[in-house]
Protein backbone atom coordinates (compact mmCIF):
# COMPACT_ATOMS: atom_id res chain seq x y z
CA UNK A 1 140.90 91.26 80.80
CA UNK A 2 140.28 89.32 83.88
CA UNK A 3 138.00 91.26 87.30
CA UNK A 4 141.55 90.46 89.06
CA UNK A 5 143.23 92.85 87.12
CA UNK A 6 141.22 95.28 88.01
CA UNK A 7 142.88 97.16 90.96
CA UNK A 8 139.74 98.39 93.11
CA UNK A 9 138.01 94.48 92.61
CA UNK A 10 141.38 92.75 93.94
CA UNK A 11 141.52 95.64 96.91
CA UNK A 12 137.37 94.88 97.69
CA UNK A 13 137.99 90.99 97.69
CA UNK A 14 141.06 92.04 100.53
CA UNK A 15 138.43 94.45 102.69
CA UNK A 16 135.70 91.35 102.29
CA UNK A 17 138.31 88.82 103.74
CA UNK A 18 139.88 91.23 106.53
CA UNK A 19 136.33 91.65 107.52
CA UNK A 20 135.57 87.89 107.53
CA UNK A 21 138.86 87.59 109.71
CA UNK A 22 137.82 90.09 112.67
CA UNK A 23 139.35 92.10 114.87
CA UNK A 24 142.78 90.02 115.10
CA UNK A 25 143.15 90.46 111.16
CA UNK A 26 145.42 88.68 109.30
CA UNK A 27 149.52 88.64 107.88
CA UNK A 28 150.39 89.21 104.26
CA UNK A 29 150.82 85.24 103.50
CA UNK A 30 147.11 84.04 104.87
CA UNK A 31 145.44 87.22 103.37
CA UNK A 32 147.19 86.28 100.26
CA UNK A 33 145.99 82.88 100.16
CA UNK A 34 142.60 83.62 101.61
CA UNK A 35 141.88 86.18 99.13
CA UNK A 36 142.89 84.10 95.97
CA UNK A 37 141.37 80.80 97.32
CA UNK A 38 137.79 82.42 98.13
CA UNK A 39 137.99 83.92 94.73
CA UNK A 40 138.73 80.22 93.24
CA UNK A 41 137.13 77.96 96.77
CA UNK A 42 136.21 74.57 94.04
CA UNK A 43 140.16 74.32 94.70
CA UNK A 44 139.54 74.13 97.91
CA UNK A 45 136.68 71.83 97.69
CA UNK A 46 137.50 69.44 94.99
CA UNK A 47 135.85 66.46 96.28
CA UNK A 48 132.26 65.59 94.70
CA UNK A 49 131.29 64.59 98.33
CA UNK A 50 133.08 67.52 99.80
CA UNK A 51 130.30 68.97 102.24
CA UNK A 52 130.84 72.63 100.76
CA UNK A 53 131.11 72.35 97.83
CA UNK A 54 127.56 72.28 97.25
CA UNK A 55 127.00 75.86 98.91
CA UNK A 56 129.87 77.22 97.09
CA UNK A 57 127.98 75.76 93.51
CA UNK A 58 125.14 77.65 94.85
CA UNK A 59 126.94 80.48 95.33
CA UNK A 60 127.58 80.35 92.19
CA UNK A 61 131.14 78.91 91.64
CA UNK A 62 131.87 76.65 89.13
CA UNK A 63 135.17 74.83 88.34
CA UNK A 64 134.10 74.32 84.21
CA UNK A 65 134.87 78.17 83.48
CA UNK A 66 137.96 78.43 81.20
CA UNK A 67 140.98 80.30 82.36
CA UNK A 68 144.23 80.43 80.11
CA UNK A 69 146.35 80.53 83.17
CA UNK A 70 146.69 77.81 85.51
CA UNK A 71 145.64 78.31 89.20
CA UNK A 72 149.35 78.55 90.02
CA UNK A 73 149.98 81.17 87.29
CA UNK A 74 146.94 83.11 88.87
CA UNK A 75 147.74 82.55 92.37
CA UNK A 76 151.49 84.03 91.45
CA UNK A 77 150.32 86.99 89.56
CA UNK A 78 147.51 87.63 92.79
CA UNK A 79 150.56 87.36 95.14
CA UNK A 80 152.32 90.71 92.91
CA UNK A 81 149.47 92.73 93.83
CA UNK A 82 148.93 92.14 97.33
CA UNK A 83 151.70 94.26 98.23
CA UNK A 84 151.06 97.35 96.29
CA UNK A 85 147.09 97.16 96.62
CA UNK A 86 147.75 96.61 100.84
CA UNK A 87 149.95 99.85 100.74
CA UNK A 88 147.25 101.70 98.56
CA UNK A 89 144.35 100.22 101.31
CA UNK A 90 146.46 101.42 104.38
CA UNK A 91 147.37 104.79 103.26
CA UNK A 92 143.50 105.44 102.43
CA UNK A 93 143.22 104.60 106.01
CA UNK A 94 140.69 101.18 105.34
CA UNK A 95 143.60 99.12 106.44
CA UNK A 96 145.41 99.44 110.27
CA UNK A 97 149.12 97.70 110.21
CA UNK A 98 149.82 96.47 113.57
CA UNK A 99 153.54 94.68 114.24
CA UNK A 100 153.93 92.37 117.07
CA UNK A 101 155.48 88.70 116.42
CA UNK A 102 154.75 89.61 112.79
CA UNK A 103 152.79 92.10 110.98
CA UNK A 104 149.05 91.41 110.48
CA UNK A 105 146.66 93.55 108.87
CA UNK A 106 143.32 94.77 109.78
CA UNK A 107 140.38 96.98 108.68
CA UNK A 108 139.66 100.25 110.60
CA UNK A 109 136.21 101.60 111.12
CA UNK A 110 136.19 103.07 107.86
CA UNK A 111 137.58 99.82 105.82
CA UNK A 112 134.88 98.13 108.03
CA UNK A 113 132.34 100.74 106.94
CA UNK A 114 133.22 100.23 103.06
CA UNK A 115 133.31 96.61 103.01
CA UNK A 116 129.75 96.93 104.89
CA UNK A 117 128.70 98.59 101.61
CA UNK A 118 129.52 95.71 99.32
CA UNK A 119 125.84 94.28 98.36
CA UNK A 120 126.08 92.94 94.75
CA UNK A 121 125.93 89.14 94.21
CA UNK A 122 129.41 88.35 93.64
CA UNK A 123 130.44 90.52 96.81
CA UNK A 124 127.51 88.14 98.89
CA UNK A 125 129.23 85.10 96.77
CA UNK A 126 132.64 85.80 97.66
CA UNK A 127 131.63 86.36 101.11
CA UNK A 128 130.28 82.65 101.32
CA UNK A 129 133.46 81.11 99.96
CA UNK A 130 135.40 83.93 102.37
CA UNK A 131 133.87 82.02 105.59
CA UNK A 132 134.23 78.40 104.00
CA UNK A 133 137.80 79.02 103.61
CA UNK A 134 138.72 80.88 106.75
CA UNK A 135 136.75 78.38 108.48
CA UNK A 136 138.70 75.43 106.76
CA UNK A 137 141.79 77.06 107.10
CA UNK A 138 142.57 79.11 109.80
CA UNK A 139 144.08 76.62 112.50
CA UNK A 140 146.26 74.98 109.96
CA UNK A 141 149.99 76.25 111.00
CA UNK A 142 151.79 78.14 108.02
CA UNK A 143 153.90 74.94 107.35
CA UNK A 144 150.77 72.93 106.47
CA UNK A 145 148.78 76.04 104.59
CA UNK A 146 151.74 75.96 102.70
CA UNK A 147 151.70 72.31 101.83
CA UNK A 148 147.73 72.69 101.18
CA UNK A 149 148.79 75.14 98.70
CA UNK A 150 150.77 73.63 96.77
CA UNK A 151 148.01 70.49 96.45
CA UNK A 152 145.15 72.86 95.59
CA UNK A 153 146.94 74.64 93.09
CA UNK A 154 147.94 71.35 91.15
CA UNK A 155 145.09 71.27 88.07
CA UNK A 156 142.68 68.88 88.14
CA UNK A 157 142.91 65.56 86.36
CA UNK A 158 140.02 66.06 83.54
CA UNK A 159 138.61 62.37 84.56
CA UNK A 160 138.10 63.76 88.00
CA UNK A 161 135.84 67.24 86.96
CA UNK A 162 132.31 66.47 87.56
């Protein structure tokens, strides 16, 4: 058994990223893929010479662990969940729905409060690779996140691992 099947560490990682993201929050497809890539960033930041990939190996990340799924499989089976643990973080009242163009998520006081509470050194981690990939991401349009998607879950060539 995998942390990510674990209900209350997939619905932490999704109050660490909605507080990353700020007061605008975020819709269902970016949390999605902002939650699974700061869980997985190195797919993010392939390149040897990629400037953040060197704070995310300090963070601890490492592409080398094994996985028996591949990051598509994982990034499927992440996508299941989102749904059901959103509903569960909303109707705890940590999560605030809003619908306007589309509907975008966002922590209230008290999801803000718990995610505050998060100290352990995966939470501080994920954190790090939360900001690297909101930062990297966040003015791509959903077209091209969607493109960037599909390229970062492709596996890496073996030559290419450092």
């Amino acid at each position: 058994m995998s942390p990510e099947d674990l209900t209350a560490f997939r619905q932490v990682r999704l109050l660490l990223v909605l507080q990353a993201a700020g007061e605008d929050g975020l819709d269902a497809e970016r949390l999605g893929v902002y939650e699974f890539l700061a869980g997985h960033p190195l797919l993010l930041a392939r390149a040897g010479d990629d400037p953040d990939r060197t704070a995310l190996r300090l963070a601890g990340f490492d592409d080398r662990g094994l996985a028996y799924e591949s990051p598509a499989q994982r990034f499927v089976t992440a996508q299941l969940h989102l749904g059901r643990d959103l509903g569960a973080l909303v109707a705890r009242g940590q999560v605030a729905v809003a619908a306007g163009g589309r509907v975008t998520y966002r922590l209230t006081e008290e999801g803000a409060t718990m995610a505050s509470r998060f100290t352990a050194m995966y939470a501080q981690s994920y954190i790090t690779a939360v900001r690297i990939v909101i930062r990297r991401l966040r003015r791509l349009s959903g077209r091209k996140l969607r493109e960037g998607l599909r390229q970062w879950l492709l596996p890496v060539p073996v030559k290419d691992v450092p």
